[in-house]
Protein backbone atom coordinates (compact mmCIF):
# COMPACT_ATOMS: atom_id res chain seq x y z
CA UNK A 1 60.30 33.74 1.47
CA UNK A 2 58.48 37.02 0.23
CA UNK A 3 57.46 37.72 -3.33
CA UNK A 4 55.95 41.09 -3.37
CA UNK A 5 53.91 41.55 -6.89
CA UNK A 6 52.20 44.39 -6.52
CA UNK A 7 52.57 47.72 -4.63
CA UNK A 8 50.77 51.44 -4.73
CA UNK A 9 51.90 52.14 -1.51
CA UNK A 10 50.56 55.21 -0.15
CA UNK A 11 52.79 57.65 2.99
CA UNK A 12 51.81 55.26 5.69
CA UNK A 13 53.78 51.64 6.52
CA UNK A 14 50.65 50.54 8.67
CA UNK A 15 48.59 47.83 6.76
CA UNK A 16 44.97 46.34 6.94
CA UNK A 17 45.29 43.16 5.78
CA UNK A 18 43.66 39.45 5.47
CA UNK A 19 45.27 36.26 4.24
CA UNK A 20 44.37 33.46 1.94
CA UNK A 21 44.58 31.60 -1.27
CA UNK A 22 41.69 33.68 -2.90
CA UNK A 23 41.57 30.82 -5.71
CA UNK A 24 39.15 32.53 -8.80
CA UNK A 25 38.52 35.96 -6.31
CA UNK A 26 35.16 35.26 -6.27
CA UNK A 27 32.47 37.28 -4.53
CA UNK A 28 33.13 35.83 -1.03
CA UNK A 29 36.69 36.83 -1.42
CA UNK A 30 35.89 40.41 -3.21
CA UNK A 31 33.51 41.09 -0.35
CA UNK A 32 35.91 40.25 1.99
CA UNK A 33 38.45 42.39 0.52
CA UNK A 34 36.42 45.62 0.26
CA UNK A 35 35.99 45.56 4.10
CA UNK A 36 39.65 45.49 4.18
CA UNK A 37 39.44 48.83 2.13
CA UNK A 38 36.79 50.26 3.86
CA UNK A 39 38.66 49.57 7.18
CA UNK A 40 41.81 51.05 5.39
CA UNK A 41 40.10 54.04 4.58
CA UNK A 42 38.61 54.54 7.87
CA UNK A 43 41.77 54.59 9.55
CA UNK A 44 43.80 56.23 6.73
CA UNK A 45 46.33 53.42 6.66
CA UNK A 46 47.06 50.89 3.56
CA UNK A 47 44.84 48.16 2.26
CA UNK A 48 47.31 44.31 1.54
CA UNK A 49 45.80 40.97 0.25
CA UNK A 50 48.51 38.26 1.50
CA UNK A 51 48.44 35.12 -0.94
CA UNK A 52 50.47 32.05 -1.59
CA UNK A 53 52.19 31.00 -4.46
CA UNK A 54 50.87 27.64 -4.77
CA UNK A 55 48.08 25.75 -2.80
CA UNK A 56 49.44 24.77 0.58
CA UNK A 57 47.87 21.28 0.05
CA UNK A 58 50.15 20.58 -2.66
CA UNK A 59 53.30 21.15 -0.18
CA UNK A 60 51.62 19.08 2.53
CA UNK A 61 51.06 16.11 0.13
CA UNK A 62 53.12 15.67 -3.12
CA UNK A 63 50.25 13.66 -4.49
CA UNK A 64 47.85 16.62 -4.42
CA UNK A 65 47.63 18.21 -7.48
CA UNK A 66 45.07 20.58 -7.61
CA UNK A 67 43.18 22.33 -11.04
CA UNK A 68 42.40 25.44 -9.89
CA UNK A 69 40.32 28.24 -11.12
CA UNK A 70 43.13 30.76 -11.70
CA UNK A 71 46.98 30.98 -12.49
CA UNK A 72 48.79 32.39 -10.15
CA UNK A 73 49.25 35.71 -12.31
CA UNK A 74 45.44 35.68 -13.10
CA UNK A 75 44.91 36.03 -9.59
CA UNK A 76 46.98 38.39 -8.98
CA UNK A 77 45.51 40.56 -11.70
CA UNK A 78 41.99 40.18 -10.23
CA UNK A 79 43.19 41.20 -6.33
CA UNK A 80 44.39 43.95 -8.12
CA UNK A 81 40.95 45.11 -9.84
CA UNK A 82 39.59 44.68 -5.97
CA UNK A 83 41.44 48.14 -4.90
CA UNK A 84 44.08 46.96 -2.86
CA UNK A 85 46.73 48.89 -1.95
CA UNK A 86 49.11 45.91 -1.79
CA UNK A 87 49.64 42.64 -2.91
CA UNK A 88 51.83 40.23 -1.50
CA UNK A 89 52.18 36.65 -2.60
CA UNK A 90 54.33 34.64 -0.24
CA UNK A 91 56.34 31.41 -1.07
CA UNK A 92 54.83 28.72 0.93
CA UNK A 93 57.39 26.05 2.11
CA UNK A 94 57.20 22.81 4.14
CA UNK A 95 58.88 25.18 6.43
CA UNK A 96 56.37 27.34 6.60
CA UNK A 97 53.73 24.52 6.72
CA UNK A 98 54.92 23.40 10.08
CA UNK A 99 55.48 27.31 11.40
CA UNK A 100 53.39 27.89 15.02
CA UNK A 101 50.50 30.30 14.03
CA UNK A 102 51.95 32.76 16.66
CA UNK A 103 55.23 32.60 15.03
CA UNK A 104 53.77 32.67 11.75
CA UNK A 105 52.00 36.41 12.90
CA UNK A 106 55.70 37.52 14.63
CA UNK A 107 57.69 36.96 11.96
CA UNK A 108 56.01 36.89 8.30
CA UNK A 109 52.49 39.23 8.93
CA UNK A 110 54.46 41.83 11.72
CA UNK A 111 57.68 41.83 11.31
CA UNK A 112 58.35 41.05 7.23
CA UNK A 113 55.02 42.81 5.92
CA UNK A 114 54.08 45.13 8.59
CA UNK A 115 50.47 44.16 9.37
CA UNK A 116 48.89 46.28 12.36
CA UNK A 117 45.15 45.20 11.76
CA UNK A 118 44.09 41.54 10.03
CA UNK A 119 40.59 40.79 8.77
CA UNK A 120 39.36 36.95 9.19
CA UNK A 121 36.45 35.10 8.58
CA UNK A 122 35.20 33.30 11.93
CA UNK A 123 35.98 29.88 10.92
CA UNK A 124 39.27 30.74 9.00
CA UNK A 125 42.90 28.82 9.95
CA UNK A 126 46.22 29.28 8.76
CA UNK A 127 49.65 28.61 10.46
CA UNK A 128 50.47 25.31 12.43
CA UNK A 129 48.22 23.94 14.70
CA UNK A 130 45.49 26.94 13.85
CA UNK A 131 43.18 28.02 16.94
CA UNK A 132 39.61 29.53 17.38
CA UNK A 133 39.32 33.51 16.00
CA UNK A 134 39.50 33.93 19.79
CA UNK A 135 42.86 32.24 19.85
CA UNK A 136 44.14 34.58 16.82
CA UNK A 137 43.02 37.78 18.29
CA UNK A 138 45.04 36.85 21.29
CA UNK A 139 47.79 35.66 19.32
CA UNK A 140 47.49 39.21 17.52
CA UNK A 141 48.02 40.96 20.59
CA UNK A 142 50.68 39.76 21.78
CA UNK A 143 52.77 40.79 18.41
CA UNK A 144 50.56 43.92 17.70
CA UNK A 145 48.09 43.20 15.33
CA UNK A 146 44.72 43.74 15.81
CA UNK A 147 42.82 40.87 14.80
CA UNK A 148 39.10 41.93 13.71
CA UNK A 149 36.32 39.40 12.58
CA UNK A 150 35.22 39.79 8.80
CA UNK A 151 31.28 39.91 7.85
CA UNK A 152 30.57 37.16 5.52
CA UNK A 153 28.54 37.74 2.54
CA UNK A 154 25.17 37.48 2.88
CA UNK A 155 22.49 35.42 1.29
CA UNK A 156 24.65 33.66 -0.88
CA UNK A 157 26.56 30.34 0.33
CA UNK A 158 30.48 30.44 -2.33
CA UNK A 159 33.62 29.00 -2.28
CA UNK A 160 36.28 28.17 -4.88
CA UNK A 161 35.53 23.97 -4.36
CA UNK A 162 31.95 24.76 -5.21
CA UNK A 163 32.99 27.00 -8.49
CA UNK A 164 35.11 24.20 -9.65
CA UNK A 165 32.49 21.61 -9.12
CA UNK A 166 30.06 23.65 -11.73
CA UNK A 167 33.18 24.00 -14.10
CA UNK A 168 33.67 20.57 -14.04
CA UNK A 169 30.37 19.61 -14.99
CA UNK A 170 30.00 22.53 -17.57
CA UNK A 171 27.77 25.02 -15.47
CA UNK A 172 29.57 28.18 -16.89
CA UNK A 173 26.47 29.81 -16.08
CA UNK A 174 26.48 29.06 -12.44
CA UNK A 175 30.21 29.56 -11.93
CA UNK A 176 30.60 32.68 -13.35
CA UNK A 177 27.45 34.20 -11.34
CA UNK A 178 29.60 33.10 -8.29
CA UNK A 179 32.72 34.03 -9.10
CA UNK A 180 30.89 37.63 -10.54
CA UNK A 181 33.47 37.82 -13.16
CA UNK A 182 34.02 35.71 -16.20
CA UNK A 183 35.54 32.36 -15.54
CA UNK A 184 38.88 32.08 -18.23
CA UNK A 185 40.79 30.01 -20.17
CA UNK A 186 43.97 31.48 -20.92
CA UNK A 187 46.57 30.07 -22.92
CA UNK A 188 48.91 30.27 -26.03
CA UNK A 189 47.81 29.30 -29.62
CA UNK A 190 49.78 26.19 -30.55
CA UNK A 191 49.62 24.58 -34.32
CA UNK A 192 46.53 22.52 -34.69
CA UNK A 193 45.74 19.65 -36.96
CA UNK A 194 43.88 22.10 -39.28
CA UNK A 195 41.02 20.31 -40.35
CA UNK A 196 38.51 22.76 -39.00
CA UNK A 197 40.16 25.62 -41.94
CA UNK A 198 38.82 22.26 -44.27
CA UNK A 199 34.99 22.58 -43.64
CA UNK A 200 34.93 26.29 -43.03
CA UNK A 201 35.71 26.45 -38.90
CA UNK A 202 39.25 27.62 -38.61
CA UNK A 203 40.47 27.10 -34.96
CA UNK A 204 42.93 28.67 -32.62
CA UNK A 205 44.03 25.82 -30.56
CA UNK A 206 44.86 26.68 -27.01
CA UNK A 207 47.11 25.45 -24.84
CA UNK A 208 45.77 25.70 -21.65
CA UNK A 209 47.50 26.96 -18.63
CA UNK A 210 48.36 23.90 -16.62
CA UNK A 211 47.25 23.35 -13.68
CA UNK A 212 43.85 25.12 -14.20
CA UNK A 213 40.40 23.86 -14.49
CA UNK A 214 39.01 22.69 -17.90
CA UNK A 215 34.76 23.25 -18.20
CA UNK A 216 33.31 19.41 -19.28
CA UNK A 217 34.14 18.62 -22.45
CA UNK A 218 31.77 19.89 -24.98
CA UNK A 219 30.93 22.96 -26.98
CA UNK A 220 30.43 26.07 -25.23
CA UNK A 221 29.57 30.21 -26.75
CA UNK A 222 32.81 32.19 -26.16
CA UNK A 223 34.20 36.00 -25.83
CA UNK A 224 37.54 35.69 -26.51
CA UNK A 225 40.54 38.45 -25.52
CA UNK A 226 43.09 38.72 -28.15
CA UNK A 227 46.46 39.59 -27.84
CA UNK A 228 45.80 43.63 -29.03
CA UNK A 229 42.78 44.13 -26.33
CA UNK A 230 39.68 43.30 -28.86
CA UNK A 231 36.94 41.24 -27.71
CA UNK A 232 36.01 38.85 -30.55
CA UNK A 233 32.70 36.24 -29.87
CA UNK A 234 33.02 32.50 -31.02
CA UNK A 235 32.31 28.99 -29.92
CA UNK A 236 34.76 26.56 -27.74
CA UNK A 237 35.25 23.10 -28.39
CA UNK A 238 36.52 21.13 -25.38
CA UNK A 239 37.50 17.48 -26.06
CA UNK A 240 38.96 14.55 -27.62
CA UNK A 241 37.90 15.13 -31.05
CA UNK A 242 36.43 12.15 -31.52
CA UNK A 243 34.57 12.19 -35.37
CA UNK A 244 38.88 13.68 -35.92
CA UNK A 245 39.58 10.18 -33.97
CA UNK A 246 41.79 12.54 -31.18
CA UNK A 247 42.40 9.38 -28.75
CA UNK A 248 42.63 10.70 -24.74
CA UNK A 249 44.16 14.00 -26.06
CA UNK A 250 42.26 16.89 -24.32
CA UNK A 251 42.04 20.02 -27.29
CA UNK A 252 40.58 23.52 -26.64
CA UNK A 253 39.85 25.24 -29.31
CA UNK A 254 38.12 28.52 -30.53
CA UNK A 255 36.27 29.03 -33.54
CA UNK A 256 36.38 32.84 -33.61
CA UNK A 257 33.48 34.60 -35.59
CA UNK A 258 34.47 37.14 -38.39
CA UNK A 259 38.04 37.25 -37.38
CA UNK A 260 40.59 36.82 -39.84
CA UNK A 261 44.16 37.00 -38.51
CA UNK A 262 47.44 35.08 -37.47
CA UNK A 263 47.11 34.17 -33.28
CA UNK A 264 49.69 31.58 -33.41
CA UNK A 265 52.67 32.17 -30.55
CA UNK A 266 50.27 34.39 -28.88
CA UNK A 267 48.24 34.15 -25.60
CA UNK A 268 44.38 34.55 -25.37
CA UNK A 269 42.09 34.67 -23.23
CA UNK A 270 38.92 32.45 -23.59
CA UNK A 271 35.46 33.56 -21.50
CA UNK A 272 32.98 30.90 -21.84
CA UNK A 273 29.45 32.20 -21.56
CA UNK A 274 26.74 29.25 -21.92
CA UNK A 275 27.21 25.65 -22.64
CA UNK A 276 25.96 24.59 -26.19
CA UNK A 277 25.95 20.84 -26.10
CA UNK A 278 27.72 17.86 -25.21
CA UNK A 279 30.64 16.78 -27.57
CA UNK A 280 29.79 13.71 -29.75
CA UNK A 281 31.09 11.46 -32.34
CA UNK A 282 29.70 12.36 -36.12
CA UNK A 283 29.68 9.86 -39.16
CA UNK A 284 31.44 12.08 -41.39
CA UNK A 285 33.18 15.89 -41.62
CA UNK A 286 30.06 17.29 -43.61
CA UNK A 287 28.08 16.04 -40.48
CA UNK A 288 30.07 17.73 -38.22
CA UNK A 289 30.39 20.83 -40.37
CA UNK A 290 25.90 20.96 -40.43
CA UNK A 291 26.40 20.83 -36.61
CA UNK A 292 28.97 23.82 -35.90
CA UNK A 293 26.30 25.57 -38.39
CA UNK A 294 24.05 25.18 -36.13
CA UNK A 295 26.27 25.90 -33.13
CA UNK A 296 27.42 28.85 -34.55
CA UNK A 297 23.70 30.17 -35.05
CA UNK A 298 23.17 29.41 -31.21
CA UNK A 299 25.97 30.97 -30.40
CA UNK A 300 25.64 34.21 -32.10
CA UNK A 301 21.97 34.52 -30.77
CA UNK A 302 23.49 33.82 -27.26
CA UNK A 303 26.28 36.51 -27.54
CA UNK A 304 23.39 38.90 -29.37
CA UNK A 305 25.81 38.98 -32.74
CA UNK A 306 24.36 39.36 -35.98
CA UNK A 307 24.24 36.06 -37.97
């Protein structure tokens, strides 16, 4: 039932703890998660982020199938740049699904991952039937864990639906302020139809993680993580091609300025930055070449790279 990722565990077995999907670890979640440090720290115990393996919605109804913001193993990477101590994603089941919440704190946060203190937002619910924070804390006493109420961040109203909202109509901008890291698109370089090498715009083409959010289809400035560590700026193209005549096909690829190297079998990682324009049809190849000209211009003056 237990998939533990990540552990730095430290002399103690006594945890501070909260619980959730923690889809993109975005500010609401990182602010969240420092208090669990900071309570760690105060009581000299160990700090655990408690996670899922996929969203419980898609166990509760087959039909749901959610894009989210991050793969399961980019999340995990970005709990881990929070500090925790521990990271724990469990394997949620139907089973689980239908688990009491008091049973749910006995036997996964007490008895399997040793929880003595949990952190929780006021309105937050997890296990069968839920309850009131009131409810929880009570709950928590009866199995031993102290149930404390979370501080939620101030002046600033996030949550993962609302990030994927501005993804999905191409406000990279917005999204990444609230997530308050870069929002990526991570994926391995597949053969292309090479007609960008043609007019002077080699490509790598991406294929996407599935079952993560694509931004709107258009053409967006880029920082781009290669497979060695090196940052490398460029412009994205999301779309169906269609001056290449693509059909429904979705492509993502990256034009990648002054780079000149073999990416293909290999897994980048694509930052959008600022949304150039919307993706349109062109009368011809040399129109569309003028075009990325000019993208690339906007881009490089976006990124602050010399032309």
């Amino acid at each position: 039932m237990l998939w533990k990722v990540m552990t730095r565990m430290k002399t103690e077995d006594m945890y501070v703890a909260t619980i959730g999907f923690f889809d993109g670890v975005h500010r609401g979640h990182r602010f969240l998660l420092k208090q669990v440090c900071d309570v760690a720290h105060s009581r000299s115990m160990s700090s655990m982020a408690i996670t899922f393996d996929r969203h419980p919605r898609q166990v509760l109804s087959s039909d749901y199938q959610p894009l989210l913001l991050t793969s399961l193993e980019e999340k995990v990477s970005l709990l881990g740049s929070c500090g925790m101590d521990r990271i724990e994603v469990v394997h949620f089941t139907l089973a689980m699904s239908q688990m009491p919440a008091l049973e749910f704190m006995r036997k996964v946060l007490k008895e399997s991952l040793g929880v003595s203190v949990l952190l929780m937002g006021y309105d937050h619910r997890f296990g069968h039937g839920g309850g009131s924070f009131h409810e929880y804390r009570e709950w928590g006493e009866e199995v031993g864990i102290e149930v404390l109420l979370a501080t939620e961040l101030p002046g600033m109203s996030v949550s993962s639906s609302r990030i994927r909202k501005m993804i999905a109509i191409g406000d990279i901008e917005g999204a990444n302020h609230l997530l308050g890291h870069p929002f990526v698109v991570e994926g391995e370089v597949v053969s292309g139809h090479r007609v960008g090498r043609e007019i002077g715009f080699p490509t790598a083409n991406v294929s996407a993680s599935p079952g993560t959010i694509l931004p709107h289809k258009g053409v967006y400035a880029v920082e781009a993580e290669l497979p060695d560590g090196s940052m490398a700026g460029g412009m994205l193209c999301i779309g169906n091609r269609p001056t290449l005549q693509n059909g429904s096909d979705i492509s993502v690829e990256a034009h990648l300025f002054d780079f000149d190297g073999d990416l293909y079998g290999k897994r980048i990682r694509l930052m959008p930055v600022a949304r150039l324009r919307d993706e349109r049809r062109f009368g011809s190849l040399g129109e569309l070449q003028r075009q990325l000209k000019e993208d690339e211009c906007e881009a490089r003056r976006i990124l602050t790279m010399p032309s």
